[in-house]
Protein backbone atom coordinates (compact mmCIF):
# COMPACT_ATOMS: atom_id res chain seq x y z
CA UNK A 1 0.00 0.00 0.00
CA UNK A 2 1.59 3.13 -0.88
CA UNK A 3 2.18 5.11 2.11
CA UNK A 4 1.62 8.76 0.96
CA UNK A 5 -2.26 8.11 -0.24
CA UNK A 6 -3.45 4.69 1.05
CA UNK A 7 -3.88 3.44 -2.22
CA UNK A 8 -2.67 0.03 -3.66
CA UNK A 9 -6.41 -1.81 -4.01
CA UNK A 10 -5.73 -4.55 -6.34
CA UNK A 11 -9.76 -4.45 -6.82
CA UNK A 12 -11.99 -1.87 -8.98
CA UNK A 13 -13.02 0.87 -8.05
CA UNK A 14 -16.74 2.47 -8.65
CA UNK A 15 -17.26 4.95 -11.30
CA UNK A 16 -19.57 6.59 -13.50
CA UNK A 17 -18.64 7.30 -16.79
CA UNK A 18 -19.98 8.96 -19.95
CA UNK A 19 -19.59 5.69 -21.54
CA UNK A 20 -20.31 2.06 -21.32
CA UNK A 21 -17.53 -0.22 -19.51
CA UNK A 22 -17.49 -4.24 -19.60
CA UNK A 23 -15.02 -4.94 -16.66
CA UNK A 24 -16.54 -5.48 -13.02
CA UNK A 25 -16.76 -3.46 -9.77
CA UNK A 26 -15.61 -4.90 -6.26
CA UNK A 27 -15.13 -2.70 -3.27
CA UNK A 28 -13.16 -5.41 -1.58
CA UNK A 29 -10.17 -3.76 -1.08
CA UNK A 30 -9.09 -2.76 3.37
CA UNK A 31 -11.90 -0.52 4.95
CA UNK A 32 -9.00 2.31 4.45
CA UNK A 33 -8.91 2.09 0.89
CA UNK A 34 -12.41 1.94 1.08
CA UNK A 35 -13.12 5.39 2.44
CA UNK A 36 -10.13 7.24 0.26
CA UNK A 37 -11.74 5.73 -2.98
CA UNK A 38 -15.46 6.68 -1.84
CA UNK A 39 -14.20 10.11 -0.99
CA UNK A 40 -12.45 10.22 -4.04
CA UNK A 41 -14.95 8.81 -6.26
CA UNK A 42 -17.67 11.27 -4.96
CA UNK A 43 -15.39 14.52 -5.86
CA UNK A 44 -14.77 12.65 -9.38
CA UNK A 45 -18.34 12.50 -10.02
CA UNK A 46 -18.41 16.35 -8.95
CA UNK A 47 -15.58 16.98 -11.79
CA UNK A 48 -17.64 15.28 -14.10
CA UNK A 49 -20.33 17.76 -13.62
CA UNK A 50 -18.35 20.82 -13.08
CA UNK A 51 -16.77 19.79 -16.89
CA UNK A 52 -20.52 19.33 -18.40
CA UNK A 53 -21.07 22.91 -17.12
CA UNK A 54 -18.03 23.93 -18.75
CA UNK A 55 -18.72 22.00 -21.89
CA UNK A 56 -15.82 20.34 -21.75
CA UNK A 57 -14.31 16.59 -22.51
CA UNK A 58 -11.45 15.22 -20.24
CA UNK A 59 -9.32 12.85 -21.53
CA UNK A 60 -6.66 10.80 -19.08
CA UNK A 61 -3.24 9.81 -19.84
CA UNK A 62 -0.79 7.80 -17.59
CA UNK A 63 1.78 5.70 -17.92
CA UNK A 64 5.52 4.42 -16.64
CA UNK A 65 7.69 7.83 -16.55
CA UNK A 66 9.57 8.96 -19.74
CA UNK A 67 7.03 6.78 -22.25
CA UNK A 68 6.08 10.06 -24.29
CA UNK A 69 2.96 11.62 -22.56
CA UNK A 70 3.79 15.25 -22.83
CA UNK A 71 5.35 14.64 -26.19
CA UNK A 72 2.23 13.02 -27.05
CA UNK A 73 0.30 15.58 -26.02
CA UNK A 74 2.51 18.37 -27.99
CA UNK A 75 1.56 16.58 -31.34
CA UNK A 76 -1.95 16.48 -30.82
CA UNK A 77 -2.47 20.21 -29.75
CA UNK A 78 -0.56 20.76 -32.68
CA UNK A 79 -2.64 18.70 -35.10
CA UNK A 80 -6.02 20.10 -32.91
CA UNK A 81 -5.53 23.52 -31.59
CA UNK A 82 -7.55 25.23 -34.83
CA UNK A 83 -10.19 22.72 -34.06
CA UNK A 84 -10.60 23.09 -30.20
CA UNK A 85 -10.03 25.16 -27.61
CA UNK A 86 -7.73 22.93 -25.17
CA UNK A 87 -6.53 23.00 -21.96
CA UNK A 88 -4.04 20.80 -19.99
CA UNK A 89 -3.61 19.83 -16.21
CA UNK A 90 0.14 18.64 -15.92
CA UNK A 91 1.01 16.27 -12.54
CA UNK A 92 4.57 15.37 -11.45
CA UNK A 93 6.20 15.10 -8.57
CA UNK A 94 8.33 17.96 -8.43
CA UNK A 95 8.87 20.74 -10.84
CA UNK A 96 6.48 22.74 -13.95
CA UNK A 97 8.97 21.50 -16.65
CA UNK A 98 5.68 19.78 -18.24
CA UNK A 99 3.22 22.24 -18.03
CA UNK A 100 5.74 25.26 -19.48
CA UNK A 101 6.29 23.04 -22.27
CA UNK A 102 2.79 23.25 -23.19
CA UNK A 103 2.18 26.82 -22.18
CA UNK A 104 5.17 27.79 -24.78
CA UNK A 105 2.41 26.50 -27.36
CA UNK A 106 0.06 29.53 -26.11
CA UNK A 107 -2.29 26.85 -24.35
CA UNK A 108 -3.27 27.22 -21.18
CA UNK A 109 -1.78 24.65 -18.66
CA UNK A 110 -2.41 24.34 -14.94
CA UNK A 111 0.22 22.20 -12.95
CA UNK A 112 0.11 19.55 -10.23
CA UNK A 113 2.98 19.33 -8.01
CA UNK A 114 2.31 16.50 -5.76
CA UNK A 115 5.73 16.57 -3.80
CA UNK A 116 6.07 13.28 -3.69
CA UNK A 117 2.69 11.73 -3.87
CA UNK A 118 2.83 8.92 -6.66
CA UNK A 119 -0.86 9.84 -8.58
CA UNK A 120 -3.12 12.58 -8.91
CA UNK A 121 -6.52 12.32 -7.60
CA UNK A 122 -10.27 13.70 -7.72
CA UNK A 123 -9.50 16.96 -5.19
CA UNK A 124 -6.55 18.23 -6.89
CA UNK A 125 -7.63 17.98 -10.64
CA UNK A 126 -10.98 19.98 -9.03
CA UNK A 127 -8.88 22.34 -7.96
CA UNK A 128 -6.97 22.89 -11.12
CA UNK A 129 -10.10 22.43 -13.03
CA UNK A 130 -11.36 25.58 -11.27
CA UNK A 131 -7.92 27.59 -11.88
CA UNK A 132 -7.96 26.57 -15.42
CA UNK A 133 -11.57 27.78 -16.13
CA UNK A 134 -10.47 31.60 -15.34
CA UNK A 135 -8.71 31.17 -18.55
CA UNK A 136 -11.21 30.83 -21.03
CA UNK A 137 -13.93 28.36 -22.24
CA UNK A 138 -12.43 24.62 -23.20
CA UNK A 139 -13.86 22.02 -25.64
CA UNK A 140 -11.26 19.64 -24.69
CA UNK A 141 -8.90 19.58 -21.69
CA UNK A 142 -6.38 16.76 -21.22
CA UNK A 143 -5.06 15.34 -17.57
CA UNK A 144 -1.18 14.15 -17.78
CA UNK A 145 -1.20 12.11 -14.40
CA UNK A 146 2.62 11.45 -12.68
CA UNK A 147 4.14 8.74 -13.88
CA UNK A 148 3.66 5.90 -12.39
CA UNK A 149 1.75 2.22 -13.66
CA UNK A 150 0.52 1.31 -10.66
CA UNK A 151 -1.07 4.07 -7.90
CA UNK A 152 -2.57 6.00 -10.49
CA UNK A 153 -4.88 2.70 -11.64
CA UNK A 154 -7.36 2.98 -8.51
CA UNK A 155 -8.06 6.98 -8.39
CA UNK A 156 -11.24 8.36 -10.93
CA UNK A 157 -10.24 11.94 -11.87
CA UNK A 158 -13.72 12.66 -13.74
CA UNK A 159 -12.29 12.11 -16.78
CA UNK A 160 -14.37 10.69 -19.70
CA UNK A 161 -11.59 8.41 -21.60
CA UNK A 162 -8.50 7.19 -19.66
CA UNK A 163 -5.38 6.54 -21.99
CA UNK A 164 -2.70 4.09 -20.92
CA UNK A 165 0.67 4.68 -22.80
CA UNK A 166 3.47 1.63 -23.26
CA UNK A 167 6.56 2.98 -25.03
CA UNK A 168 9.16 0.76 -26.80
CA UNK A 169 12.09 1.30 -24.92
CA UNK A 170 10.37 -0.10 -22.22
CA UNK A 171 9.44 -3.84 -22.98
CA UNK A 172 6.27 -5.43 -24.40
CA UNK A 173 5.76 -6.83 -20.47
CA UNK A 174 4.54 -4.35 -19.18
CA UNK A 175 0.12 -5.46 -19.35
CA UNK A 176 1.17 -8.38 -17.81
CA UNK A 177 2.82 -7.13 -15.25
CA UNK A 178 0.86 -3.99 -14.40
CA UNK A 179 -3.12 -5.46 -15.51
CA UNK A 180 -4.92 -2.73 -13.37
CA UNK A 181 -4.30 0.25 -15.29
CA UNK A 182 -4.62 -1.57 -18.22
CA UNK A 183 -7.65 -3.14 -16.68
CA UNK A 184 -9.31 1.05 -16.32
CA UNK A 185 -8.29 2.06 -19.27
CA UNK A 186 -10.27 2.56 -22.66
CA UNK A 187 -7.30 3.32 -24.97
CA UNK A 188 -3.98 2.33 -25.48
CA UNK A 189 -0.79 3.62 -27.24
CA UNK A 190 2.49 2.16 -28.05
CA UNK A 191 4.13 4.77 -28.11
CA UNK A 192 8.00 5.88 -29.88
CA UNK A 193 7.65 3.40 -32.48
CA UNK A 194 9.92 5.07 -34.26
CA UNK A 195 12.52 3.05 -32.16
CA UNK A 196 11.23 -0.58 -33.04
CA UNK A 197 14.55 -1.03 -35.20
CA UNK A 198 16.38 -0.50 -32.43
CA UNK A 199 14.73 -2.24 -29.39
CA UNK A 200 13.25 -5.92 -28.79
CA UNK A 201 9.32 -4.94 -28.33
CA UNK A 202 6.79 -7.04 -29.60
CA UNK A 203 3.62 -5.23 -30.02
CA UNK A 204 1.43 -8.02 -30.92
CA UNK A 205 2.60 -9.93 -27.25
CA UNK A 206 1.58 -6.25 -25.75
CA UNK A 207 -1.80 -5.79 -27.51
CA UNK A 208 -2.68 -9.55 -27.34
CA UNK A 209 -1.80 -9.16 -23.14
CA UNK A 210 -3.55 -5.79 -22.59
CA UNK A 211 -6.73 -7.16 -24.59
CA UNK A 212 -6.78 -10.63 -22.79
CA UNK A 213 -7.05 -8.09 -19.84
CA UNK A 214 -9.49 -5.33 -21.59
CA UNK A 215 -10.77 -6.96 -24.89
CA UNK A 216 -12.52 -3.68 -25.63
CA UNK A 217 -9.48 -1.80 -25.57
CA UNK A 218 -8.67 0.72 -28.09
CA UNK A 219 -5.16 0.30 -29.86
CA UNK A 220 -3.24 3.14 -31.43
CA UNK A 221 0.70 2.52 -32.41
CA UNK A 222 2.73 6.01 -33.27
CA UNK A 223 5.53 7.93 -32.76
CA UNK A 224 5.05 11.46 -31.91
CA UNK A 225 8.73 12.44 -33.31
CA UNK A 226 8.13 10.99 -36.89
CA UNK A 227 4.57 11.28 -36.81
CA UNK A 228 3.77 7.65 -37.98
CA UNK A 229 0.43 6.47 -36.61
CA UNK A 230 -0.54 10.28 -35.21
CA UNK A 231 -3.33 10.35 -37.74
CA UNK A 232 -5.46 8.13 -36.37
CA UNK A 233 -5.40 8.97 -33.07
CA UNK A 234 -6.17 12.44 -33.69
CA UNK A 235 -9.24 10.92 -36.02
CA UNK A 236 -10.10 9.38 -32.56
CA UNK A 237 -10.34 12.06 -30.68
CA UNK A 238 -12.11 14.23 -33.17
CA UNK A 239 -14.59 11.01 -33.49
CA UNK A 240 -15.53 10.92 -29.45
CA UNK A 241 -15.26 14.73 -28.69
CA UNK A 242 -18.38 16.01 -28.58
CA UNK A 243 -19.49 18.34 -31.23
């Protein structure tokens, strides 16, 4: 159990999302967890409204550290900012190297320090959600959470699509070894495939792994340096962002 949040529930956690999910619920987990999941869960249904006020989609991305979130995220503002008006809420653990990244692409970024909590939760995307908001109206805002495959798996944020990431570098292991996140999660991207060449992944022993855990799961396979594969995640996003 991680000592800084309580978390570490192997079992699901109870949401409500704008969309339909085929994995079950247990609240089995220690009468600690318990309470910070309820807690949280209750502010995450809050952020849900608060975003249908605002008119805005959320869309969730975590992964390991260094698998190309923020770099992920550069390409598609790039590819979308004519389109929408986006925002971004940047988590780490220390430091706003993220979220000035993005703001050097004139788009407004609120950042999460968490010094040293290992995941975001419900209360402190609300809180950014709100800070955010005084900058303008959003269509789309995006959530980068701190890295980290295995805290982050348990805590709702309000978001409407949660994106897992597995880069290349990192081995094709990783569903098997870390099935809760991939468990939550409606997308996922192999990510820097640019560096397939160079590295021994297999992506068909990391899809066919992550879909034995979520068969519904969405697959994208890019690399947001060459652009290979960038198209049709954008054409996903424009396809489940409201118009």
């Amino acid at each position: 159990m991680c000592l800084t949040c309580g978390c570490g529930n192997p079992e699901d956690h109870e949401h409500e999302h704008n969309h339909e999910h085929d994995h079950p619920h247990d609240h089995s987990a220690d009468p600690i967890g318990q309470d910070l999941l309820a807690a949280n869960n209750k502010i995450a249904q809050h952020n849900r409204e608060h975003l249908r006020k605002m008119g805005a989609f959320m869309i969730h991305l975590t992964s390991s550290p260094g698998s190309g979130k923020t770099a992920l995220l550069e390409a598609t503002i790039d590819k979308l900012k004519e389109r929408f008006r986006i925002g971004v809420i940047e988590g780490d653990v220390a430091t706003e190297n993220d979220a000035v990244r993005i703001r050097k692409m004139n788009i407004p970024s609120q950042s999460i320090m968490t010094d040293g909590a290992c995941h975001l939760d419900a209360h402190s995307v609300h809180h950014a959600l709100g800070h955010l908001a005084e900058d303008g109206e959003f269509d789309l805002i995006f959530v980068e959470n701190v890295g980290n495959l295995v805290c982050p798996a348990d805590f709702d944020l309000g978001e409407d699509y949660r994106v897992v990431l597995v880069s290349v570098p990192e081995g094709d292991d990783k569903p098997e070894k870390y099935p809760p996140i991939f468990r939550r999660a409606d997308c996922m991207v192999v990510s820097k495939t640019d560096l397939l060449p160079y590295v021994d992944f297999d992506v068909d022993r990391a899809v066919k792994h992550a879909r034995t855990i979520t068969p519904r799961l969405r697959l994208f396979k890019l690399s947001s340096k060459s652009g290979e594969g960038l198209d049709d995640w954008i054409s996903w996003i424009e396809s489940i962002v409201p118009k």
